[in-house]
Protein backbone atom coordinates (compact mmCIF):
# COMPACT_ATOMS: atom_id res chain seq x y z
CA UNK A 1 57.10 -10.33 38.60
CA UNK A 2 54.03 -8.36 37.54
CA UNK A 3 55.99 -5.90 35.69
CA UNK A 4 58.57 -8.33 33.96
CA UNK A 5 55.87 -10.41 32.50
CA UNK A 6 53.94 -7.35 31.23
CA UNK A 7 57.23 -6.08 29.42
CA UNK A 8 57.80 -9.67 27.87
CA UNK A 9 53.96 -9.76 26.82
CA UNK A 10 54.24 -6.47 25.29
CA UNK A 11 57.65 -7.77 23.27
CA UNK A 12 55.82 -10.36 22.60
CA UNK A 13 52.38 -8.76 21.36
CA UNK A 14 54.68 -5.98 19.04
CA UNK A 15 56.41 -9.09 17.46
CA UNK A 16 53.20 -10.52 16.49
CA UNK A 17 51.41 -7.62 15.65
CA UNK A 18 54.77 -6.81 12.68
CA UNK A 19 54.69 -10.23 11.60
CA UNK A 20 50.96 -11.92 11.75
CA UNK A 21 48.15 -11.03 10.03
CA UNK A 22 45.51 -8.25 10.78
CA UNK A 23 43.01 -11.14 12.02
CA UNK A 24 45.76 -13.12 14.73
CA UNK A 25 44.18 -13.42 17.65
CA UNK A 26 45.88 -10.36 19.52
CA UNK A 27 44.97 -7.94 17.29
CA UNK A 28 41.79 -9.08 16.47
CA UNK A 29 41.11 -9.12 20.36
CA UNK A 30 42.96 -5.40 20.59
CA UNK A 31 40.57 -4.29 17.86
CA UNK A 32 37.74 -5.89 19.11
CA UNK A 33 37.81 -3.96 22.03
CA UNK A 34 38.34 -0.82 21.06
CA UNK A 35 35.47 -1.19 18.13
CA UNK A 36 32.69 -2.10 20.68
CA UNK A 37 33.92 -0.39 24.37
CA UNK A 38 33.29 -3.77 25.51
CA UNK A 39 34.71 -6.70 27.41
CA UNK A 40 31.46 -9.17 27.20
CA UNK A 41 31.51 -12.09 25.35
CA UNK A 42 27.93 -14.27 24.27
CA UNK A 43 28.33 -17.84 24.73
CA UNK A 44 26.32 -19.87 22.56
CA UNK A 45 25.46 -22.97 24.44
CA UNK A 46 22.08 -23.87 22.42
CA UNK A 47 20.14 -26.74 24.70
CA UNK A 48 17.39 -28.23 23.06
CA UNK A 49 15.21 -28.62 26.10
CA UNK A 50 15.65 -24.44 26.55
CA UNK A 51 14.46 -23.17 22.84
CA UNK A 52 12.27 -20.18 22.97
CA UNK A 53 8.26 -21.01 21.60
CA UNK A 54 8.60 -19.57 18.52
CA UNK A 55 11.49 -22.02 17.58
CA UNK A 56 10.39 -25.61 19.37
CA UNK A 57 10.51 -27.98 17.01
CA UNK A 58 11.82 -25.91 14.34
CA UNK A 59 13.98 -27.90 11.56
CA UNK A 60 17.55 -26.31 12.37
CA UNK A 61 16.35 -24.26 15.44
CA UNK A 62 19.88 -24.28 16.70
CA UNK A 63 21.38 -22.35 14.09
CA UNK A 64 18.20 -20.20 13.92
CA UNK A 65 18.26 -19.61 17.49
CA UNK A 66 22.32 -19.07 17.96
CA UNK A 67 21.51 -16.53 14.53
CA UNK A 68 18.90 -14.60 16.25
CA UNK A 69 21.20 -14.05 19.82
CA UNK A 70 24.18 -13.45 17.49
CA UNK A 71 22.26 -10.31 15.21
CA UNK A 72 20.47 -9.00 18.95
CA UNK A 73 23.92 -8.77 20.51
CA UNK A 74 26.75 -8.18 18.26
CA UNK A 75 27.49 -4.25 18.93
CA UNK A 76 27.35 -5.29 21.92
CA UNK A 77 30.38 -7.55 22.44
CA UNK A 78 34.12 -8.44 21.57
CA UNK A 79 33.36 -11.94 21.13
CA UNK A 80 31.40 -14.88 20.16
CA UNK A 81 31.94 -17.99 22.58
CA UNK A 82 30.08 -21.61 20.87
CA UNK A 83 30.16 -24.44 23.15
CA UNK A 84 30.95 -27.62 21.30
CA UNK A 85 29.67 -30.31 23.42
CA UNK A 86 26.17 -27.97 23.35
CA UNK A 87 25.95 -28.63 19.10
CA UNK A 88 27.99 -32.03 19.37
CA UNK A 89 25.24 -33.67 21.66
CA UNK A 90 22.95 -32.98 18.94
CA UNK A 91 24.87 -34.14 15.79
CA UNK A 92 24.61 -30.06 14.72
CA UNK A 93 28.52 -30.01 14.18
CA UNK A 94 27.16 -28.79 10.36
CA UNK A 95 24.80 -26.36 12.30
CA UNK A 96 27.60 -24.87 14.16
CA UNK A 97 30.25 -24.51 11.61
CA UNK A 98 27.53 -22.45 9.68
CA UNK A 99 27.49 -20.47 13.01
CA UNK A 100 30.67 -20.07 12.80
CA UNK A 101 30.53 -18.74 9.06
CA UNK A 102 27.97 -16.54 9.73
CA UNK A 103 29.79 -14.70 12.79
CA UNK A 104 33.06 -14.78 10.41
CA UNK A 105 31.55 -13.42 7.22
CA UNK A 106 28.70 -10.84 8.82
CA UNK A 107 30.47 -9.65 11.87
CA UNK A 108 33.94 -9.42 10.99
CA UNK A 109 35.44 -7.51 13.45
CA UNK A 110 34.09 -9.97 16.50
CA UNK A 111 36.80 -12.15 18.04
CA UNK A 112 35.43 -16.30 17.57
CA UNK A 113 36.20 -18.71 20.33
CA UNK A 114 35.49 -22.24 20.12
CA UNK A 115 35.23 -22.97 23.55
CA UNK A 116 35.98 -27.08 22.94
CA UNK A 117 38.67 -27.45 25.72
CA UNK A 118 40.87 -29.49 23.82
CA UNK A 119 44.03 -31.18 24.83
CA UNK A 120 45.91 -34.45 23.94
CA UNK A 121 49.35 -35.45 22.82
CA UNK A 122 51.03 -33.47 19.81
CA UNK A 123 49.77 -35.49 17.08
CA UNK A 124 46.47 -35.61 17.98
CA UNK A 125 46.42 -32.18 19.55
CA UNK A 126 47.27 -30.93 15.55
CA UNK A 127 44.31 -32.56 14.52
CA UNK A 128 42.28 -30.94 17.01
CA UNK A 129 44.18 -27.07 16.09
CA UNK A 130 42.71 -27.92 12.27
CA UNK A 131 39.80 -28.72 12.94
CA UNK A 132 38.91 -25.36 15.32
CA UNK A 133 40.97 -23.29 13.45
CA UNK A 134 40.48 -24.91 9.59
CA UNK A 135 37.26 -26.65 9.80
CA UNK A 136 35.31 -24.07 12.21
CA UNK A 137 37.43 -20.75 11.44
CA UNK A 138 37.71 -20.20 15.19
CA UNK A 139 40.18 -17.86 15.88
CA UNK A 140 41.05 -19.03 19.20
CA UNK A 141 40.20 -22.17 21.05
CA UNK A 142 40.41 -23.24 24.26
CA UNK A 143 42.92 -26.18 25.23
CA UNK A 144 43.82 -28.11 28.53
CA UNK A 145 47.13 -28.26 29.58
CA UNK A 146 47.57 -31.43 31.24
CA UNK A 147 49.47 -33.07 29.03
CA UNK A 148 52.29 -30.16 29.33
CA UNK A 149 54.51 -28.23 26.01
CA UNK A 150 54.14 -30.62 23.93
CA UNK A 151 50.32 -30.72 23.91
CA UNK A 152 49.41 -27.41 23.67
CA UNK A 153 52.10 -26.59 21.56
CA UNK A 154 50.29 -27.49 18.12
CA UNK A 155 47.49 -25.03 18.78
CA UNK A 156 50.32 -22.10 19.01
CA UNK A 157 51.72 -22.80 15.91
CA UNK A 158 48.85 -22.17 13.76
CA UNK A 159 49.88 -18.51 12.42
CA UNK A 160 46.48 -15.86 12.92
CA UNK A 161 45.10 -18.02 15.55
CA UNK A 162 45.80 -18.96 19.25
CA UNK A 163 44.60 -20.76 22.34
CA UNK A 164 43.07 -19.79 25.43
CA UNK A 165 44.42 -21.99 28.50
CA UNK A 166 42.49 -23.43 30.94
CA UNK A 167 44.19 -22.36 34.53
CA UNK A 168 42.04 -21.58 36.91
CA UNK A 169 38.11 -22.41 35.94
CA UNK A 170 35.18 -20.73 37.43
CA UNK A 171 33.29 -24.40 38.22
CA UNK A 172 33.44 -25.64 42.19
CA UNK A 173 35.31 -28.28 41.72
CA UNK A 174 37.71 -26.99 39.82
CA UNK A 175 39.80 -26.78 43.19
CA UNK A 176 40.44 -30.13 43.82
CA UNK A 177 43.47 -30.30 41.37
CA UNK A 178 43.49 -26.90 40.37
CA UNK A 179 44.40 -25.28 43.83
CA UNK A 180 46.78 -28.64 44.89
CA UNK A 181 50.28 -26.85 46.16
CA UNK A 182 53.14 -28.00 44.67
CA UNK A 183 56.51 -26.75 45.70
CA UNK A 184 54.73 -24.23 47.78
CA UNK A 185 52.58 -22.94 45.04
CA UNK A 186 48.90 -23.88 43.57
CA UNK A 187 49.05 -25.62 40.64
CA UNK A 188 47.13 -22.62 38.70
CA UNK A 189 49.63 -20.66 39.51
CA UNK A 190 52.44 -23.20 38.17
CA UNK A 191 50.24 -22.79 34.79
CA UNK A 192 49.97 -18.93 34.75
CA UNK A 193 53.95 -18.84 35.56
CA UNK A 194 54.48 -21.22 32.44
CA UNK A 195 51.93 -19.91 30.04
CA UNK A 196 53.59 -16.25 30.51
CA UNK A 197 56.84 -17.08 30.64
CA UNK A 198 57.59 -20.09 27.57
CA UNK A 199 53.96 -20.30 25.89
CA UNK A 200 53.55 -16.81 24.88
CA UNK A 201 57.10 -17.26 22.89
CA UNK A 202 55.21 -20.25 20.80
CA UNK A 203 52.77 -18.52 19.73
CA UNK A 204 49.10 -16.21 20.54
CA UNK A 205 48.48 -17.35 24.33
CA UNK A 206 45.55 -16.30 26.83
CA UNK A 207 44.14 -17.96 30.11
CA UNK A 208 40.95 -19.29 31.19
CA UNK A 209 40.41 -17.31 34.99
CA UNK A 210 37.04 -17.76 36.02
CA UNK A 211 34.76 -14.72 37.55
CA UNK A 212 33.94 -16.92 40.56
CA UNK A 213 37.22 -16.78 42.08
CA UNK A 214 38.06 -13.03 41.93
CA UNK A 215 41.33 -12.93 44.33
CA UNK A 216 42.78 -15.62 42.17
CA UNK A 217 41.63 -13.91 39.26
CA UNK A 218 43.83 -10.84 40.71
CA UNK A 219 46.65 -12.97 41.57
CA UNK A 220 46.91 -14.60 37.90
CA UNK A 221 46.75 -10.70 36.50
CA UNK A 222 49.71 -9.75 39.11
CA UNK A 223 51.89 -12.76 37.49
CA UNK A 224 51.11 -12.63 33.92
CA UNK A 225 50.92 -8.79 33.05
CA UNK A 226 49.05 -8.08 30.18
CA UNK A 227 48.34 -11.23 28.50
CA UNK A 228 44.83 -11.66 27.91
CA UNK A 229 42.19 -13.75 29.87
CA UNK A 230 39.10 -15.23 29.23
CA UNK A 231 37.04 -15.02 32.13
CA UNK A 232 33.40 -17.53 32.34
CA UNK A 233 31.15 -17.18 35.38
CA UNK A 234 29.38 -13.86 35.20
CA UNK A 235 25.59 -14.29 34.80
CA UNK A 236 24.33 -17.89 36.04
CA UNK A 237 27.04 -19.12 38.03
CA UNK A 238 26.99 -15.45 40.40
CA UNK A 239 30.45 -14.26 39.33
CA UNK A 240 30.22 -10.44 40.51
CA UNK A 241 31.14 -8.13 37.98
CA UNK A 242 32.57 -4.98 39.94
CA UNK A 243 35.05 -7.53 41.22
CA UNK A 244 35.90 -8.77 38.24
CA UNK A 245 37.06 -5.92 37.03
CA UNK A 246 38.72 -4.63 39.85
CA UNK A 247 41.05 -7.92 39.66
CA UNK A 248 41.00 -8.70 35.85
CA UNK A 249 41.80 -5.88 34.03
CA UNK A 250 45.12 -4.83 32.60
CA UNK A 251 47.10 -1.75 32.15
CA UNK A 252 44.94 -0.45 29.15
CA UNK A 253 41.40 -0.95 30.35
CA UNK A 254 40.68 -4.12 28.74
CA UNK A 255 42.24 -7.38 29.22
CA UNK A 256 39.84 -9.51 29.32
CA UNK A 257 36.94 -11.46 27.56
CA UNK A 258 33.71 -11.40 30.01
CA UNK A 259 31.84 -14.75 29.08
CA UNK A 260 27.89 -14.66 29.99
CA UNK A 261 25.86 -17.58 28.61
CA UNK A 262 23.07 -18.76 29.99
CA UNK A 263 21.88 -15.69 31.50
CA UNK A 264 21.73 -13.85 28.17
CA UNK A 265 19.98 -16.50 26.33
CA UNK A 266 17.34 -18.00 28.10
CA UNK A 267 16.39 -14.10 29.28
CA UNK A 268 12.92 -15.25 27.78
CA UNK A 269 11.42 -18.47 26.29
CA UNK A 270 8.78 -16.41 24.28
CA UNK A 271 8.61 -14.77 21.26
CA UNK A 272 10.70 -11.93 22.67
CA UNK A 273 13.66 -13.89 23.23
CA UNK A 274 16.51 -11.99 21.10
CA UNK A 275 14.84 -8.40 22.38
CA UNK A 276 15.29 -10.02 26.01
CA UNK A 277 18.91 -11.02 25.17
CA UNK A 278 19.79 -7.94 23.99
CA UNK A 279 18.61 -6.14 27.33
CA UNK A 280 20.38 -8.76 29.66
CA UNK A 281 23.42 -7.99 27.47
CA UNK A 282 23.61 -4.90 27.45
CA UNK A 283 23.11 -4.39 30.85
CA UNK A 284 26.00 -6.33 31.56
CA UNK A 285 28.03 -4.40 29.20
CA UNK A 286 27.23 -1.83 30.88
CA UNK A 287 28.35 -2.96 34.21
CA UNK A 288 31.43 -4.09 32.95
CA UNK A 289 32.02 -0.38 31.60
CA UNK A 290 31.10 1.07 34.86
């Protein structure tokens, strides 16, 4: 199965990369990659109650602060991760689309994933696709497939852009519906099988596996071949990163986007705060290299 998928990913991938534009979300993820020798990806989930000193109280501190991680960090990294709820809670939804300008227009060559889990029926689901991929400039997002083909189908149409699916998520819980067997079979597993084998033919398509969970993490790799995933849980939640990449990675290398969040930006609440980002980031880069 491995091998069939990775052949219909690769069709798949050379049809895109003839007929899309240069900043799709395959080749932007391809030449992310191979422009920074890295897999990590900095998710910006700003919480008020965690800004550094030097930014308490600051008018705008969330943009300041996501700014300051974003300039620390950027060689660094294939991609930028914001967390809506995190700017959405605070009525900054016009301090994160400036975030998302900023990463767009100063750091070109970064992949942008608005991590906003998304998912509803067509109609609605369009609305959604504009607004991460029009109103933010993401150039992925991150849907839920519950509502099956015809939900996420809206976010594959949007040419340049694509989705990240949410299959098998690196929270606890995420077993009790996740891991439910049907016909024999987990339900992530249903989801991989679908994602590779109809979704990918829609449009740009990747998977949400989480670090947490690395033999299901190798099992999703063995059944979708080399379509990339998007991989939380390394950093805060404990998601080991030798394992990782012993069951993530595809047949080039790469394959994956390495989320950290937490971990890299509340290194420090002082003054040092980017510096101390930067070194938590970079020694997970290197990890993930190793």
């Amino acid at each position: 199965m491995g091998e069939s998928e990775t052949a219909r990913f690769a069709a798949v991938m050379d049809t895109t990369s003839a007929s899309s534009p240069a900043t799709g979300f395959y080749q932007q993820l391809r030449n992310a990659w191979h422009t920074s020798r890295s897999m990590l990806c900095v998710g910006l989930d700003p919480d008020p109650s965690r800004m550094p000193v030097p930014l308490d109280g600051h008018s705008d501190a969330t943009f300041h602060f996501c700014r300051e991680i974003i300039d620390a960090t950027a060689d660094l990294v294939c991609a930028f991760k914001p967390q809506f709820a995190y700017f959405a809670s605070q009525r900054a939804e016009g301090q994160l689309e400036r975030i998302c300008t900023y990463i767009r227009d100063t750091y070109p060559e970064v992949l942008l994933i608005l991590d906003a889990k998304r998912g509803d029926i067509g109609p609605t689901a369009d609305h959604y696709a504009r607004e991460a991929f029009h109103r933010y400039g993401a150039h992925v997002v991150t849907i839920n497939p519950y509502l099956g083909t015809d939900g996420v189908e809206p976010f594959l149409r949007h040419p340049g852009h694509g989705a990240f699916v949410l299959c098998r998520t690196s929270n606890p819980g995420s077993g009790d519906f996740q891991s439910l067997e049907i016909d024999g079979e987990p339900l992530y597993v249903h989801v991989a099988r679908r994602a590779a084998r109809d979704w990918v033919g829609l449009g740009e398509c990747g998977l949400v596996v989480g670090a947490t969970y690395p033999d299901e993490l190798r099992l999703v790799r063995a059944l979708v071949g080399d379509m990339p995933l998007l991989v939380p849980g390394v950093g805060a939640q404990g998601g080991d990163v030798a394992a990782t990449v012993a069951a993530g990675v595809d047949s080039t290398g790469y394959g994956m986007v390495v989320n950290s969040s937490r971990a890299i930006l509340y290194a420090s609440a002082g003054r040092d705060f980017a510096q101390a980002a930067r070194a938590v980031a970079t020694a997970t880069r290197d990890k993930l290299r190793a």
